[in-house]
C-alpha atoms as a PDB file:
ATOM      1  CA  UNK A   1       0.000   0.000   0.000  1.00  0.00           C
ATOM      2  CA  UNK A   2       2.747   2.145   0.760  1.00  0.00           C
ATOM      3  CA  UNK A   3       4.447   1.626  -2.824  1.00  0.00           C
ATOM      4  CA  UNK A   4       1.152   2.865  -4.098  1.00  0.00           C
ATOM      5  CA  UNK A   5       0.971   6.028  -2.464  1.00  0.00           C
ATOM      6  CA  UNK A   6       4.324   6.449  -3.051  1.00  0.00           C
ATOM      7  CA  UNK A   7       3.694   5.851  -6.729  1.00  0.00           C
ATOM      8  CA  UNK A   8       0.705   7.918  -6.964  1.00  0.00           C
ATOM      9  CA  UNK A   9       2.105  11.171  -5.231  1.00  0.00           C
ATOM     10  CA  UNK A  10       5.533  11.080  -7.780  1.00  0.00           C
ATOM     11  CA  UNK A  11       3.000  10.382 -10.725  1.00  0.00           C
ATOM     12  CA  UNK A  12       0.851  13.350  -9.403  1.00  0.00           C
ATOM     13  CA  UNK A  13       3.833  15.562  -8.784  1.00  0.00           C
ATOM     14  CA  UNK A  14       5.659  15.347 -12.469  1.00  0.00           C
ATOM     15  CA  UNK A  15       2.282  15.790 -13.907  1.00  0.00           C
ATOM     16  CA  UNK A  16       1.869  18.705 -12.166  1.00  0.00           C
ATOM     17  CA  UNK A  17       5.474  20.265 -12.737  1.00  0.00           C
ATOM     18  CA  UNK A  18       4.940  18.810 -16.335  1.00  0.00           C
ATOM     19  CA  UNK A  19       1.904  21.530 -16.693  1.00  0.00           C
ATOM     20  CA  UNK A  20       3.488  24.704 -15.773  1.00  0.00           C
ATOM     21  CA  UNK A  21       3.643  27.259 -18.469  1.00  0.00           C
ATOM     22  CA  UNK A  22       5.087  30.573 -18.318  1.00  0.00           C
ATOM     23  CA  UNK A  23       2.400  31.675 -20.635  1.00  0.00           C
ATOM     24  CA  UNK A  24       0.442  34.500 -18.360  1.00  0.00           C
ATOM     25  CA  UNK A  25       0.747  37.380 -15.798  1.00  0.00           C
ATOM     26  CA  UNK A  26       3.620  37.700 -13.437  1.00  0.00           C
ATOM     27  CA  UNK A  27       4.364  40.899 -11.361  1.00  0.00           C
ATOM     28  CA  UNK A  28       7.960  41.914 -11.355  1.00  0.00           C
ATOM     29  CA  UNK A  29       9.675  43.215  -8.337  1.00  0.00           C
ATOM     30  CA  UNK A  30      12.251  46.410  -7.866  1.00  0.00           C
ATOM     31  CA  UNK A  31      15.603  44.902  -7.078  1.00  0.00           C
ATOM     32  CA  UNK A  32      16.414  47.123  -4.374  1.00  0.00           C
ATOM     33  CA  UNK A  33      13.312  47.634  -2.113  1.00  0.00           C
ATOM     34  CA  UNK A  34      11.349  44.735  -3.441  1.00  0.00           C
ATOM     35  CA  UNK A  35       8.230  46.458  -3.547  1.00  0.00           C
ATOM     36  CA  UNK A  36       6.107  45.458  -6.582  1.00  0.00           C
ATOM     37  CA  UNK A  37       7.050  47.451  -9.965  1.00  0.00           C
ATOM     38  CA  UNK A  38       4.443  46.050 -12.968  1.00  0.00           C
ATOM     39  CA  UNK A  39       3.076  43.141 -14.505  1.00  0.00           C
ATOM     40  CA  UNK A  40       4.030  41.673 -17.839  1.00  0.00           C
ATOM     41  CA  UNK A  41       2.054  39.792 -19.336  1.00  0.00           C
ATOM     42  CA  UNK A  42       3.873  36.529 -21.637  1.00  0.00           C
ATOM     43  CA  UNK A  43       2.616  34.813 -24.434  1.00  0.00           C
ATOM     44  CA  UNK A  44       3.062  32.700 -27.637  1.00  0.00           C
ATOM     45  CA  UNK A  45       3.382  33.601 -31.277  1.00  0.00           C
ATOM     46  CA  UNK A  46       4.088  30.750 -33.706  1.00  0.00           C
ATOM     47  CA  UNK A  47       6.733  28.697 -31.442  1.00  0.00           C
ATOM     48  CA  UNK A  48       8.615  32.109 -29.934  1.00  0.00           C
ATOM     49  CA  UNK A  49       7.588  34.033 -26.721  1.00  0.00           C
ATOM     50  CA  UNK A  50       7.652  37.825 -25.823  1.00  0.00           C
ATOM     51  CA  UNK A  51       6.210  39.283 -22.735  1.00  0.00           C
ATOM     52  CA  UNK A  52       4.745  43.505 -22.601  1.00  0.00           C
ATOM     53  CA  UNK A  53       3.777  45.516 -19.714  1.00  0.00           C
ATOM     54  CA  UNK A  54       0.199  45.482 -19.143  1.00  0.00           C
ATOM     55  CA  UNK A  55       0.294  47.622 -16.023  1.00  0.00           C
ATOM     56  CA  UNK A  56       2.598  49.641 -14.006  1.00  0.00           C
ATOM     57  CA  UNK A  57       3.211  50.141  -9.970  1.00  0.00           C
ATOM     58  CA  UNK A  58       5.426  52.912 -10.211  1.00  0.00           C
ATOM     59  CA  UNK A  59       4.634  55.216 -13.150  1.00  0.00           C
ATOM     60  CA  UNK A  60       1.905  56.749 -14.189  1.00  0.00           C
ATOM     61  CA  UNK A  61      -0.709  55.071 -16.557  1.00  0.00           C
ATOM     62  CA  UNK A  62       0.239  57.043 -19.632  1.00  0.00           C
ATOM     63  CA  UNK A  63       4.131  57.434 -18.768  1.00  0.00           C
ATOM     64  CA  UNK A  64       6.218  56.809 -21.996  1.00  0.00           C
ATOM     65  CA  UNK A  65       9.929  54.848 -22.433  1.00  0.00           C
ATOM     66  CA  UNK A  66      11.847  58.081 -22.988  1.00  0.00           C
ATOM     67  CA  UNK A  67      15.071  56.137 -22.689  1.00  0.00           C
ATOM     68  CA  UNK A  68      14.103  53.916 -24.666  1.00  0.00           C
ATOM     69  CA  UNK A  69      15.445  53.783 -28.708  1.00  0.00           C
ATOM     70  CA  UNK A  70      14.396  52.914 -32.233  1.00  0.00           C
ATOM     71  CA  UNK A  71      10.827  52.749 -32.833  1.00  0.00           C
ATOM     72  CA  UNK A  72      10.054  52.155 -28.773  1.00  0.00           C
ATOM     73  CA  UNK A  73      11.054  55.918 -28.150  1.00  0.00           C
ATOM     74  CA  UNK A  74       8.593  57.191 -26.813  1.00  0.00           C
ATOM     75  CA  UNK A  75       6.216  54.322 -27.196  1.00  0.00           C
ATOM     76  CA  UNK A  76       3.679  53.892 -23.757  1.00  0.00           C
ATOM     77  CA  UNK A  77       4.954  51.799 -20.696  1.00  0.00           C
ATOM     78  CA  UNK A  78       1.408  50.527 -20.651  1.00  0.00           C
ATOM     79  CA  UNK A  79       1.596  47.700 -23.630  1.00  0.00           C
ATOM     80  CA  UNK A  80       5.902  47.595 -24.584  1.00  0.00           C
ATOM     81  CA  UNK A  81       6.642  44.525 -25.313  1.00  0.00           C
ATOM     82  CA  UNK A  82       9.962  44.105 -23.495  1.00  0.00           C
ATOM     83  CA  UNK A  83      10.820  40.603 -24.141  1.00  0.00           C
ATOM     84  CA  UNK A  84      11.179  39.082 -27.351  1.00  0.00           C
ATOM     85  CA  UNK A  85      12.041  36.171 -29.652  1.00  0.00           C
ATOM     86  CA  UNK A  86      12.274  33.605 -26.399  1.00  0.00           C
ATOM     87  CA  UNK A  87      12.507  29.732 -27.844  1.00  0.00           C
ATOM     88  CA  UNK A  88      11.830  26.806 -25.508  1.00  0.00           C
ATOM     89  CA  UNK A  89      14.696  24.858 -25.393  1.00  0.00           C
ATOM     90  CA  UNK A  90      13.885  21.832 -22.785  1.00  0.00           C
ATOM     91  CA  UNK A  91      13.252  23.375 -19.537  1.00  0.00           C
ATOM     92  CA  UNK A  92      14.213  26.703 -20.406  1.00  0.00           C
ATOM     93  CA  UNK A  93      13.477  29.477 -22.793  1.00  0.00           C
ATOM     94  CA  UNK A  94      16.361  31.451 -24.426  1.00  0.00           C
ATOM     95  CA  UNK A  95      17.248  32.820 -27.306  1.00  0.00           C
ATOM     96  CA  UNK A  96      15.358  36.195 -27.119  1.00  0.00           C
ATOM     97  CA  UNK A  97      16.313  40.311 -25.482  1.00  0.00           C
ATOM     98  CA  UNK A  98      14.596  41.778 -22.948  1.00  0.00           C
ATOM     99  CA  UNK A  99      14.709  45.620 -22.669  1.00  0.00           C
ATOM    100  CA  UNK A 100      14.709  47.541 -19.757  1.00  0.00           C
ATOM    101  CA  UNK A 101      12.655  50.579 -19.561  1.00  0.00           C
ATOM    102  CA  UNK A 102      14.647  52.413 -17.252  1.00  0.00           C
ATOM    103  CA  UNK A 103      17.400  52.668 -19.144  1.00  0.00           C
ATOM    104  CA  UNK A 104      16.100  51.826 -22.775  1.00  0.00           C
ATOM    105  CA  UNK A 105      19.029  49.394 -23.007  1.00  0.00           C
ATOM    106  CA  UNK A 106      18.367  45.536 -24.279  1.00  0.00           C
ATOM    107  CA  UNK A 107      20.248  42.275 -23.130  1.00  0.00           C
ATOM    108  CA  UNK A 108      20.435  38.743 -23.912  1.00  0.00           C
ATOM    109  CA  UNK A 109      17.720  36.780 -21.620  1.00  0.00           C
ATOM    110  CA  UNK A 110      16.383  33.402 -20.682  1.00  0.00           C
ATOM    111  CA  UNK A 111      13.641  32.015 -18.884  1.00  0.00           C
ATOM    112  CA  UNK A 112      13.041  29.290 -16.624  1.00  0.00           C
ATOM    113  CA  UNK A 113      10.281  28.107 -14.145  1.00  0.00           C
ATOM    114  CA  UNK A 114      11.840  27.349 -10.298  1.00  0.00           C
ATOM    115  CA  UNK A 115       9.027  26.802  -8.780  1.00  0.00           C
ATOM    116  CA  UNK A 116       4.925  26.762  -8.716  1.00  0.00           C
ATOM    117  CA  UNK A 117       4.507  30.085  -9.263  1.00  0.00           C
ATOM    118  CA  UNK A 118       8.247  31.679  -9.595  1.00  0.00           C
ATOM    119  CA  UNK A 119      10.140  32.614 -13.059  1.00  0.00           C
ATOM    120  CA  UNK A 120      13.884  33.548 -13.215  1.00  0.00           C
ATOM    121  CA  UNK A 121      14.680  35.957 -15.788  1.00  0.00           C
ATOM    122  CA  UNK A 122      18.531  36.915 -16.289  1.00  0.00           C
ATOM    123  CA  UNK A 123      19.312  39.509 -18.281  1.00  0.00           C
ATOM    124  CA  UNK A 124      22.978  39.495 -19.991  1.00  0.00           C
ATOM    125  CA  UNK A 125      25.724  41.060 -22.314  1.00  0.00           C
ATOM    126  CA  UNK A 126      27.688  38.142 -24.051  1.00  0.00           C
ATOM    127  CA  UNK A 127      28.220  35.852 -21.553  1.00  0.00           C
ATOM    128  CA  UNK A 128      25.293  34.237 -19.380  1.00  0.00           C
ATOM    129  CA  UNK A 129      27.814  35.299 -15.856  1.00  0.00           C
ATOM    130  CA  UNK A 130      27.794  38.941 -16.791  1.00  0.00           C
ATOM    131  CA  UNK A 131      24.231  40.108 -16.187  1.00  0.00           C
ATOM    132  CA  UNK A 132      21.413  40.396 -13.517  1.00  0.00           C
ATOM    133  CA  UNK A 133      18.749  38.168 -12.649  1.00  0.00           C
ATOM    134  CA  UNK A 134      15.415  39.055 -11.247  1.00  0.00           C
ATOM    135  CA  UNK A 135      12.659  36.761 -10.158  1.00  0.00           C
ATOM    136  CA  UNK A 136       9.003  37.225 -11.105  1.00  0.00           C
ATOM    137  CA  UNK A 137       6.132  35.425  -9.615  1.00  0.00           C
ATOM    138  CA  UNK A 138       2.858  34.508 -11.072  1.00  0.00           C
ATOM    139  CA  UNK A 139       0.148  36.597 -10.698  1.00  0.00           C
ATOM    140  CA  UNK A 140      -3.033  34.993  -8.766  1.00  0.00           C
END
């Protein structure tokens, strides 16, 4: 009987892990204070995944990217898409940029899911060990 339990609960358990998308809402988190910043919303266009702001903590509902370059300049928080081009490769998505607002600048990323309801995002120039990593957590 034991076995069985046993069995059942590990069969439950990588079914469940199996499940977990990163498609959906996450809020993001200031590095510093930790206080809640926005939430970006991810999702799926033909096999490659980009994530956009869909609201914002800390600016105001019509602020625009003024550091931001190219065709985003000036573009609304409210909607930039700041990740893009993300493949799934196994457990993890990479492949894609990620911009950051603040500073308009845009890095190397990759994605992967560490827990029920937590996403690691690193940011990077070149090299995977030269960047910053932020976690983001799944919005309820």
């Amino acid at each position: 009987m034991r076995f069985l339990c046993t069995l059942f609960c590990a069969t439950t358990l990588s079914f469940v892990s199996y499940g977990q998308s990163i498609l959906g809402q996450w809020q993001t988190f200031d590095d510093k204070t930790n206080k809640k910043k926005a939430v970006v919303e991810i999702y799926k266009i033909n096999n490659l995944y980009f994530a956009k702001i869909v609201d914002s903590y800390v600016s105001e509902k019509n602020a625009i990217c003024e550091s931001c370059n190219g065709e985003k300049k000036g573009q609304p928080i409210i909607g930039l898409v700041i990740i893009e081009n993300l493949k799934k490769d196994d457990s993890e998505y990479n492949g894609g940029t990620i911009l950051d607002p603040e500073n308009g600048k845009t890095y190397n990323c990759y994605l992967e899911l560490v827990g029920n309801n937590k996403l690691k995002i690193r940011g990077y120039l070149g090299v995977s060990l030269f960047g910053r990593t932020q976690y983001w957590t799944k919005k309820q």
